[in-house]
N, C-alpha and C. Protein backbone atom coordinates (compact mmCIF):
# COMPACT_ATOMS: atom_id res chain seq x y z
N UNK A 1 39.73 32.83 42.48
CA UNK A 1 39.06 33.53 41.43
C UNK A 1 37.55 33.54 41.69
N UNK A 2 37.00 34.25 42.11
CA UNK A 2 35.64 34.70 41.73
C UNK A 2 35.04 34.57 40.83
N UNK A 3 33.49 33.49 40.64
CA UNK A 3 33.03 33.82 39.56
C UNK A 3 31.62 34.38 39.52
N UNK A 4 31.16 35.02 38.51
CA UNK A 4 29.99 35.45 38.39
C UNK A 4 29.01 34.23 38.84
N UNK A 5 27.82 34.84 39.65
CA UNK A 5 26.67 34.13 40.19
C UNK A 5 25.29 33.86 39.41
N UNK A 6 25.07 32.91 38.55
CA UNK A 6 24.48 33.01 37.77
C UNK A 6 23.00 33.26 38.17
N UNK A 7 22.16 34.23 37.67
CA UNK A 7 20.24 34.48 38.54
C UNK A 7 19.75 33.37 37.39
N UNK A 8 18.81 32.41 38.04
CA UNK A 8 17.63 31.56 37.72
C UNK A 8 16.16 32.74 38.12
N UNK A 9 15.55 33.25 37.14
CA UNK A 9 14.10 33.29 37.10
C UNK A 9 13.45 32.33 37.67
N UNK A 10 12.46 32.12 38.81
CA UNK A 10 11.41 31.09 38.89
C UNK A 10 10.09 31.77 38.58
N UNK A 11 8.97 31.79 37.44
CA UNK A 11 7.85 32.77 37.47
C UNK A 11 6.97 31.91 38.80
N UNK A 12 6.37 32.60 39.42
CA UNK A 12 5.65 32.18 40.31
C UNK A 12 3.86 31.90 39.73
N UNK A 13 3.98 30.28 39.95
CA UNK A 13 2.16 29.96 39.46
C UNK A 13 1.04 29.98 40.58
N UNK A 14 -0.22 30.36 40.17
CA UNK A 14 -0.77 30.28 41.13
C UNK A 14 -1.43 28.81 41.79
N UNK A 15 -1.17 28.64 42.82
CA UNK A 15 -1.18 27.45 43.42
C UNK A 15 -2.67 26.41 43.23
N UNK A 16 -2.44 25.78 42.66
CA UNK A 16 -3.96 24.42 42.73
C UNK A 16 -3.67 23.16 43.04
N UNK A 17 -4.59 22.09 43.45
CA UNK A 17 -4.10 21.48 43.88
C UNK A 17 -3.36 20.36 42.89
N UNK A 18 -4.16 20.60 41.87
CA UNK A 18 -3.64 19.15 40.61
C UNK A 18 -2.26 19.76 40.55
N UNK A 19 -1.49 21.45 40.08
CA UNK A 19 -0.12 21.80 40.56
C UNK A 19 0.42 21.20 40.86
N UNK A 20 0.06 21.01 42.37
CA UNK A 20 1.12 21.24 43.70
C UNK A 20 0.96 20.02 43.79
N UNK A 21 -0.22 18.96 43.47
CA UNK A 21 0.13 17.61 43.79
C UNK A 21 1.46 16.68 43.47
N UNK A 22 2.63 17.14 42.72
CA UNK A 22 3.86 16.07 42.53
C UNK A 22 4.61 16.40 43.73
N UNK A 23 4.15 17.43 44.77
CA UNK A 23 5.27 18.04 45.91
C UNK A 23 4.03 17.58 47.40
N UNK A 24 3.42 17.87 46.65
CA UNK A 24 2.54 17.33 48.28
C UNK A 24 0.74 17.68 48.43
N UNK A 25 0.16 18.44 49.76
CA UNK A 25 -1.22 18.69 48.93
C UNK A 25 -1.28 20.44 48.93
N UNK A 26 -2.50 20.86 48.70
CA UNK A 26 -2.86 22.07 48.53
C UNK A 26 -4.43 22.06 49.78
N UNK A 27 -4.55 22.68 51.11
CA UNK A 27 -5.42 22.45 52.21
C UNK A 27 -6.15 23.33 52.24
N UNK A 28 -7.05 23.71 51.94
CA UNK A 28 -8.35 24.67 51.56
C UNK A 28 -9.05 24.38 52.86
N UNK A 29 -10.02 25.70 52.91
CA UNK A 29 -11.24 25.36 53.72
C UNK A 29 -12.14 23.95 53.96
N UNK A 30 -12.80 23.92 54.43
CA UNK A 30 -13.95 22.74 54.52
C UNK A 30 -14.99 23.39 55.51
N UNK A 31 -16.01 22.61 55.39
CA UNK A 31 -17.16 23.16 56.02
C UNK A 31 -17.16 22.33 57.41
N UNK A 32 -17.40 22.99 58.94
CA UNK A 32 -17.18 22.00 59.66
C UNK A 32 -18.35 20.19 59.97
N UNK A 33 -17.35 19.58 60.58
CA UNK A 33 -18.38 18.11 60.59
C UNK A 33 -17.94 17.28 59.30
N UNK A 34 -17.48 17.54 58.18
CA UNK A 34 -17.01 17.11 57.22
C UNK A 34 -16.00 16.12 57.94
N UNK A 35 -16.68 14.98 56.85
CA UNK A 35 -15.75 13.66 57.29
C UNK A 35 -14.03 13.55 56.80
N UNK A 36 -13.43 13.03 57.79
CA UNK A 36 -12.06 13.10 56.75
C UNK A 36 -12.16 12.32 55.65
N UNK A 37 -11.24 13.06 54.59
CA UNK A 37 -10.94 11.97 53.61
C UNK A 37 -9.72 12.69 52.95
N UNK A 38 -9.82 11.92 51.21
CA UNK A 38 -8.43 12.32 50.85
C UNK A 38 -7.78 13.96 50.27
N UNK A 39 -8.85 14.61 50.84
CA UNK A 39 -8.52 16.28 50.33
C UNK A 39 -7.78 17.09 51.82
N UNK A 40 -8.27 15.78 52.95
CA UNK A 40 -7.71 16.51 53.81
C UNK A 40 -6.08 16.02 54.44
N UNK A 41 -5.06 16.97 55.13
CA UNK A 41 -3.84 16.87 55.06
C UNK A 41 -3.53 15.44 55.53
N UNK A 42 -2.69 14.57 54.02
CA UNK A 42 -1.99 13.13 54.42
C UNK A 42 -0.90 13.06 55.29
N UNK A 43 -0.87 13.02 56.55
CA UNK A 43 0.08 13.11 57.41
C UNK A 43 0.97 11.60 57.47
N UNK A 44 2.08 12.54 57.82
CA UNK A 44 3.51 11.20 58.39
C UNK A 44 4.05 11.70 59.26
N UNK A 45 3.88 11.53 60.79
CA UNK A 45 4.14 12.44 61.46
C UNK A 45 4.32 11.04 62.45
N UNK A 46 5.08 10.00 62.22
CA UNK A 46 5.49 8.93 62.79
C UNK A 46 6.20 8.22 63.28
N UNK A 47 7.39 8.72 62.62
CA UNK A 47 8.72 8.96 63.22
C UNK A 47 9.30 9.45 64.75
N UNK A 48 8.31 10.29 65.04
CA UNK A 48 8.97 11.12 66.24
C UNK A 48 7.95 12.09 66.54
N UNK A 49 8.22 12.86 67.65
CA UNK A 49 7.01 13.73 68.34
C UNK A 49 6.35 15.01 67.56
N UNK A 50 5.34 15.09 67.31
CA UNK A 50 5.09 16.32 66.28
C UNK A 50 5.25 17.44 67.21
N UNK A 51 5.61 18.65 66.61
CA UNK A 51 6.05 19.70 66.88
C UNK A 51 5.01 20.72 65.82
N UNK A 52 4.20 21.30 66.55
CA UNK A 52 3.28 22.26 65.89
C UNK A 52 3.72 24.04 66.31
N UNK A 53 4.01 25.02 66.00
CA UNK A 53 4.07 26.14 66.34
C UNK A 53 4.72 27.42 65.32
N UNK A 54 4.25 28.13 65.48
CA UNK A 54 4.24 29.79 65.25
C UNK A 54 5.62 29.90 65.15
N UNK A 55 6.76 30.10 63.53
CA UNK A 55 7.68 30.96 63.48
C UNK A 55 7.52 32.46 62.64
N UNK A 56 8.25 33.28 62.90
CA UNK A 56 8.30 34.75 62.72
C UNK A 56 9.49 34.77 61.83
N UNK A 57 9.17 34.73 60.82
CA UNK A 57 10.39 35.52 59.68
C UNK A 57 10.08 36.92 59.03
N UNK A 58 11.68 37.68 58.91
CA UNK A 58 11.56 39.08 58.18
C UNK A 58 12.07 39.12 56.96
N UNK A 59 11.19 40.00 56.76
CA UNK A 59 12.26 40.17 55.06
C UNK A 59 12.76 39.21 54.19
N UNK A 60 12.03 38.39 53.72
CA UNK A 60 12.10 37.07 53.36
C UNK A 60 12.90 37.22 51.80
N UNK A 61 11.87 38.48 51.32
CA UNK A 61 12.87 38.94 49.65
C UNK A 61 12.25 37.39 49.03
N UNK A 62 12.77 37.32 47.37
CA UNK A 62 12.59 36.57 46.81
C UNK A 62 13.42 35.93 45.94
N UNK A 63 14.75 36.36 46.20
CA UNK A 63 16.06 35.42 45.69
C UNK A 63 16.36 34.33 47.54
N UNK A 64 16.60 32.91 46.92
CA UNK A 64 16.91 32.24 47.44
C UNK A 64 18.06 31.46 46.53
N UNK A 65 19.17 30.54 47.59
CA UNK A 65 20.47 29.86 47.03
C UNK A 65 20.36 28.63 47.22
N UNK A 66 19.78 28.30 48.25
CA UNK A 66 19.33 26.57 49.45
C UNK A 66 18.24 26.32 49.14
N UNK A 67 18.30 25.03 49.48
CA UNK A 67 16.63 24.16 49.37
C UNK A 67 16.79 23.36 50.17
N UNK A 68 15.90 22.80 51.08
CA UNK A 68 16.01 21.87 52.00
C UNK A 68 14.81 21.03 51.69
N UNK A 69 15.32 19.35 52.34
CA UNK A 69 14.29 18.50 52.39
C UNK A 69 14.13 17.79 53.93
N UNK A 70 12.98 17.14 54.01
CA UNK A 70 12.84 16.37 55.10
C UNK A 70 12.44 14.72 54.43
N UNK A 71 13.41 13.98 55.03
CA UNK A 71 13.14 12.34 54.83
C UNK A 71 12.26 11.64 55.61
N UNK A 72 11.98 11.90 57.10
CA UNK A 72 11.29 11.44 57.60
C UNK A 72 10.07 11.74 57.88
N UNK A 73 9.63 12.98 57.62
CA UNK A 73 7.66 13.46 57.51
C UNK A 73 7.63 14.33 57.08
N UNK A 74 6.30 14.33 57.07
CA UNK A 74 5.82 15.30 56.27
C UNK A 74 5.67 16.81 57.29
N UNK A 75 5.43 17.70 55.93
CA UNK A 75 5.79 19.11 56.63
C UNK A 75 4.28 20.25 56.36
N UNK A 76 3.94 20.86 57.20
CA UNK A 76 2.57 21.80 56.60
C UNK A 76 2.98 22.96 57.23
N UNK A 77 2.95 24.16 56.25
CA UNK A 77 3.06 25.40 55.67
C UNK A 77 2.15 26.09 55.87
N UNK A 78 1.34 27.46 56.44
CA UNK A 78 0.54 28.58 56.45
C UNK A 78 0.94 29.54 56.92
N UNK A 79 0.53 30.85 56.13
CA UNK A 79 0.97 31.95 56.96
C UNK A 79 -0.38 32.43 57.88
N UNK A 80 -0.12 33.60 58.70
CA UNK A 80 -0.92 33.72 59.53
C UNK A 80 -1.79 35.20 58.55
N UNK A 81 -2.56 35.90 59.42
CA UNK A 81 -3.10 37.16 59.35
C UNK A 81 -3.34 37.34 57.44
N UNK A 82 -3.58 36.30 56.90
CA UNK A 82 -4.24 36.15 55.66
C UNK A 82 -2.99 36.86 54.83
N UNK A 83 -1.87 36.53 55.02
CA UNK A 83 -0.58 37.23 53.97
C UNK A 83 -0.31 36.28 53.01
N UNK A 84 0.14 36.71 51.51
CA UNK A 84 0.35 36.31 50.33
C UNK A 84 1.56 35.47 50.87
N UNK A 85 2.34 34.40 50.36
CA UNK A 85 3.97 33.87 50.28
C UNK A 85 4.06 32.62 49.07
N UNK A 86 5.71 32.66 49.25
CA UNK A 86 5.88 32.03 47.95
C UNK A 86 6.59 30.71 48.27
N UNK A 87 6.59 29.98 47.12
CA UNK A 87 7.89 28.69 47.97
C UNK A 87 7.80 28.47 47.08
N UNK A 88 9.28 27.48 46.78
CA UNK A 88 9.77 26.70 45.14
C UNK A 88 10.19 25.51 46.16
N UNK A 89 10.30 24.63 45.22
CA UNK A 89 9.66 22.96 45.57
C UNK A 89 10.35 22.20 44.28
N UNK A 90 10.59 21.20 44.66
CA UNK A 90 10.99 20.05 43.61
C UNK A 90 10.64 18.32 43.95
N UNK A 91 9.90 18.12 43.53
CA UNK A 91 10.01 16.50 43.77
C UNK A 91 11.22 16.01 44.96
N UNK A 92 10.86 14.96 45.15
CA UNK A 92 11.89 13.97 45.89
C UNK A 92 12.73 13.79 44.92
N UNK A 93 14.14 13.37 45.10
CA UNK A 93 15.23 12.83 44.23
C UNK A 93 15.92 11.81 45.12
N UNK A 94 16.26 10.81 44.62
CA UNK A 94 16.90 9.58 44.97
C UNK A 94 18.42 10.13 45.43
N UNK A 95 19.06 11.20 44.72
CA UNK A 95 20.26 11.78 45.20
C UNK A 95 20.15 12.84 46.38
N UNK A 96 21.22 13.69 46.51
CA UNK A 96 21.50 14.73 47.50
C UNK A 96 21.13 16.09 46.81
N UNK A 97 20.38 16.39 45.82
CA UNK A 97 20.10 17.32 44.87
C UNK A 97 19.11 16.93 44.28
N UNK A 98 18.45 18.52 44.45
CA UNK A 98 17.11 18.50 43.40
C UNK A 98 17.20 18.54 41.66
N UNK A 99 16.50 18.03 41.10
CA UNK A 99 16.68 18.26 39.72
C UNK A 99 16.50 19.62 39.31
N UNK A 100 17.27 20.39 38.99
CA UNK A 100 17.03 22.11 38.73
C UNK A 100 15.66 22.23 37.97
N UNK A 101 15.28 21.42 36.62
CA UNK A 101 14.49 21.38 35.61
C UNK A 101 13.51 20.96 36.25
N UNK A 102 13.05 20.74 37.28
CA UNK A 102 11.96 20.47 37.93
C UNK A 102 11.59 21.25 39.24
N UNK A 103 12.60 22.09 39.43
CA UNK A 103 11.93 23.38 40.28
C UNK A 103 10.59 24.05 39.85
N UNK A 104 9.51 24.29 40.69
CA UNK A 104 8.48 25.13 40.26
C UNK A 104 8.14 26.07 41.64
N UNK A 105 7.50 27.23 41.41
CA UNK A 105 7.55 28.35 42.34
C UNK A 105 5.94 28.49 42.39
N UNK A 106 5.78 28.33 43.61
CA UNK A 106 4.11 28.85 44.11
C UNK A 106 3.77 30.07 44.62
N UNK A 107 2.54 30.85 44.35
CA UNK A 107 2.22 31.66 45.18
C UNK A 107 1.24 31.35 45.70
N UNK A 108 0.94 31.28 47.19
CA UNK A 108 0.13 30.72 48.03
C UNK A 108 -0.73 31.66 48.83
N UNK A 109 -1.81 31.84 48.53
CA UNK A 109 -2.82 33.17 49.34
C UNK A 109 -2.73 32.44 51.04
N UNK A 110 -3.15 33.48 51.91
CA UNK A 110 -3.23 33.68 52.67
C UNK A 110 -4.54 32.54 53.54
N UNK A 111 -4.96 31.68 52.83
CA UNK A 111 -6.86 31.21 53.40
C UNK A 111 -6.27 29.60 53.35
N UNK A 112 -5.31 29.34 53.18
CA UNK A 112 -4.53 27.85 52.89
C UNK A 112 -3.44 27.53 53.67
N UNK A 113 -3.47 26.33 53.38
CA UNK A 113 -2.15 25.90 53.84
C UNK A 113 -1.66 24.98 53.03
N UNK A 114 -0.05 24.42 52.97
CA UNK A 114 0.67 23.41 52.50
C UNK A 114 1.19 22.33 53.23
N UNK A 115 1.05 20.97 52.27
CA UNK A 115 1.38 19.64 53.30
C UNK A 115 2.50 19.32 51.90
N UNK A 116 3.95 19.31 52.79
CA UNK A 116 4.90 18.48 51.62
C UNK A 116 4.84 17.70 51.91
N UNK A 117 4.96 16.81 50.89
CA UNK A 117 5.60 15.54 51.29
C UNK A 117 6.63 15.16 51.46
N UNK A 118 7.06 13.99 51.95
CA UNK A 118 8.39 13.30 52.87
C UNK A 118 9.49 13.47 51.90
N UNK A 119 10.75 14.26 51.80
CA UNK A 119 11.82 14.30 50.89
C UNK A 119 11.05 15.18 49.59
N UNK A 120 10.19 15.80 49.89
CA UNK A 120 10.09 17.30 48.62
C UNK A 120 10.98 17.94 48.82
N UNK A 121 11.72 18.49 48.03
CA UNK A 121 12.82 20.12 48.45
C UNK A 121 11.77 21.05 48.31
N UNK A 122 12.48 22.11 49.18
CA UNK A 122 11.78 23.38 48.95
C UNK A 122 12.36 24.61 49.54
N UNK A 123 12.32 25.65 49.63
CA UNK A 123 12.68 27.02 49.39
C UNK A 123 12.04 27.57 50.17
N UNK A 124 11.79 28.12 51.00
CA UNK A 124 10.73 29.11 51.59
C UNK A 124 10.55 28.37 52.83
N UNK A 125 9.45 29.54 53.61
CA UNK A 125 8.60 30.62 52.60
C UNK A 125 9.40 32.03 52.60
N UNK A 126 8.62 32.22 51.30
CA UNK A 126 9.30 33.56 51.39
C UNK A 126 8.10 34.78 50.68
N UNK A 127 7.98 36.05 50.87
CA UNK A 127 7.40 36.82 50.15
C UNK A 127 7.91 38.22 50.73
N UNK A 128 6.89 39.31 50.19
CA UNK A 128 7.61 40.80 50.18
C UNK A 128 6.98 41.64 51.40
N UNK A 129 5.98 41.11 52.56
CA UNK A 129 6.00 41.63 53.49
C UNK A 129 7.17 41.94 54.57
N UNK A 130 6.88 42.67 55.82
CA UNK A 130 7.79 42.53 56.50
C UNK A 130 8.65 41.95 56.85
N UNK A 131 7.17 41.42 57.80
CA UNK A 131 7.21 40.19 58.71
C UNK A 131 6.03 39.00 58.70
N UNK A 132 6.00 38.21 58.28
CA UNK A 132 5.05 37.14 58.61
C UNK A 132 5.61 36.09 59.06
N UNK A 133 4.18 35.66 60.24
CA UNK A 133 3.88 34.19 60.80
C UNK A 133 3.62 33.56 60.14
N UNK A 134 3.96 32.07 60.44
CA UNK A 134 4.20 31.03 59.67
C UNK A 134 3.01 29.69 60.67
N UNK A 135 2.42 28.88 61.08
CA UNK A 135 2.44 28.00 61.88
C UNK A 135 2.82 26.69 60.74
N UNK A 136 3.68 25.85 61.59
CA UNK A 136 4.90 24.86 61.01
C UNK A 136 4.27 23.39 61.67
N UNK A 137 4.32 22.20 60.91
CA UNK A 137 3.69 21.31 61.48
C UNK A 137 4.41 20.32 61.15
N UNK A 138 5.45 19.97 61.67
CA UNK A 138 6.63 19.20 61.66
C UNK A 138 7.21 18.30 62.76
N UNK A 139 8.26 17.22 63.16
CA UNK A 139 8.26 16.64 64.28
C UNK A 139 9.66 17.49 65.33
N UNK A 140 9.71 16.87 66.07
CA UNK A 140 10.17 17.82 67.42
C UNK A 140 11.40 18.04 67.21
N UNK A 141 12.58 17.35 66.17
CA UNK A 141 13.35 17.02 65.99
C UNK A 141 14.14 17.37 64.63
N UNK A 142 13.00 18.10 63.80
CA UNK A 142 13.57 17.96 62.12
C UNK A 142 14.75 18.91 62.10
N UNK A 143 15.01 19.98 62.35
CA UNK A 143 16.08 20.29 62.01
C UNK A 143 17.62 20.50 62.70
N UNK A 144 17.18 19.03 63.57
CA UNK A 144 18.26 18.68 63.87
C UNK A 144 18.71 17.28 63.12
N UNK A 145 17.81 16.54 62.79
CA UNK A 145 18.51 15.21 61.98
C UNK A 145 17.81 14.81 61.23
N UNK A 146 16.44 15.72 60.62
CA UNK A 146 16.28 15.40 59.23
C UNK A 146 16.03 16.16 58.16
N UNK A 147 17.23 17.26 58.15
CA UNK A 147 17.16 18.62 57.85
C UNK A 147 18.04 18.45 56.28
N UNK A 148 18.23 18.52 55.53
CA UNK A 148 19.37 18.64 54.23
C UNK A 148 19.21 19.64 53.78
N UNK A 149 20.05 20.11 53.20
CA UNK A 149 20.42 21.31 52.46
C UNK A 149 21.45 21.28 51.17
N UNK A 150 20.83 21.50 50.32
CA UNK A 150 21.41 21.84 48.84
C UNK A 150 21.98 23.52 48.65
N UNK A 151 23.00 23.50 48.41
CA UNK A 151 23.59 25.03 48.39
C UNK A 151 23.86 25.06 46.59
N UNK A 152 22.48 26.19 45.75
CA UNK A 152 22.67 26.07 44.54
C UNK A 152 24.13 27.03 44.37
N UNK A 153 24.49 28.08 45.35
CA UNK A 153 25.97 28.82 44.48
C UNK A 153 27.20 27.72 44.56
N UNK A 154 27.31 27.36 45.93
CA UNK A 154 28.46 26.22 46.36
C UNK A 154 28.69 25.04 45.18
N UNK A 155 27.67 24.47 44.52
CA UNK A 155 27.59 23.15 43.66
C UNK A 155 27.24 23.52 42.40
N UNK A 156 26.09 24.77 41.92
CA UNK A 156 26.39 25.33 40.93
C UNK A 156 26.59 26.45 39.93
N UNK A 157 27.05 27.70 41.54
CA UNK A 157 27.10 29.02 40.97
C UNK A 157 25.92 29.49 40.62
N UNK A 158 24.65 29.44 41.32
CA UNK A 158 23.20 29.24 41.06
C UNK A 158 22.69 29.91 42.20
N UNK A 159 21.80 30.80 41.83
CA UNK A 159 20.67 31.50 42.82
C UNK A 159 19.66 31.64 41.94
N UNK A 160 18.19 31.59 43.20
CA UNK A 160 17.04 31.72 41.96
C UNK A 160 16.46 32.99 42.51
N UNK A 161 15.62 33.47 41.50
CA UNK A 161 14.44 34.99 41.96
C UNK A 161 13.22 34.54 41.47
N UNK A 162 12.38 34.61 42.11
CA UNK A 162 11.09 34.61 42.13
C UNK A 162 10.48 35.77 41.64
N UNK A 163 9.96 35.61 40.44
CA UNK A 163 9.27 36.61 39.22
C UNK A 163 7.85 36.82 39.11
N UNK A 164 7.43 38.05 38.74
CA UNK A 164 5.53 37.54 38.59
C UNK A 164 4.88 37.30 37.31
C-alpha cells in the first residue's frame, strides 16, 4: 500500500552567526594579517587526512528526504563564483536521527563559508541555479566511514521544501 508523502515547509533564514552557532560557525571575510582567533574556522580535522576540493552539483531544487552527519570532523561549506545556496541542519543527537523540531534552513550568500560541526545533520547544499561549485573541507575518508544518513520518507513518510 502506498502512502501519501507528507511536504515539511522549511522557511529559509538568513544566515548570522549567533543563528548558525548551535550547528557550527558562520566564516566571513577578514582583513589580511589578522591574528587567528575565535571567529575564525574551529577545525577537527584529526582523525585522518584532510581532503580539501572543488565538487560540481546540478540542479540541486529545494525539496530534500536525507540528512547526513559526520562523527569524526568537522565539515566547511562555500560555493564558488559568489552563488546564493541553502542547507537545513540540526544539532547533534545522541541517536541515529535528527530531532525534526529542530531542523532550521539557511540561506547562505555567496562571500562566506560554513564550518559544521562534528555530528551536525544537514541537507545540502542545495539552491536554484544550475550548476554550482562547492569547495568541501573534509577528511580523505568521510564518506566512506563517517558518512550517516537519515532517510525522512523511509522512517517517516517525510520530505522537506525549502520556502522563502
Amino acid at each position: 500500500m502506498n502512502q501519501t508523502i507528507l511536504n515539511k515547509q522549511l522557511p529559509l533564514k538568513s544566515i548570522t552567526p549567533e543563528l548558525f552557532q548551535p550547528y557550527g560557525q558562520l566564516i566571513t571575510p577578514s582583513p589580511d594579517g589578522k591574528l587567528y582567533d575565535r571567529n575564525d574556522a574551529q577545525l577537527n580535522l584529526q582523525n585522518g587526512i584532510p581532503r580539501f576540493y572543488i565538487m560540481r552539483l546540478h540542479k540541486r531544487g529545494r525539496k530534500f528526504h536525507t540528512i547526513n552527519r559526520h562523527l569524526q570532523c568537522t565539515q566547511c561549506l562555500g560555493s564558488l563564483g559568489g552563488k546564493e545556496w541553502f542547507i537545513a541542519v540540526a544539532p547533534p543527537s545522541p541517536n541515529n536521527q535528527p530531532e525534526i523540531e529542530k531542523i532550521a534552513a539557511f540561506r547562505i550568500p555567496g562571500d562566506c563559508f560554513i564550518k559544521l560541526e562534528m555530528g551536525t545533520w544537514h541537507a545540502g547544499p542545495y539552491f536554484d541555479h544550475e550548476t554550482v561549485d562547492f569547495y568541501n573541507l573534509e577528511l580523505s575518508d568521510t564518506n566512506q566511514i563517517d558518512h550517516f544518513t537519515h532517510n525522512f520518507i523511509a522512517h517517516q513518510n517525510l520530505q522537506f521544501q525549502f520556502i522563502d
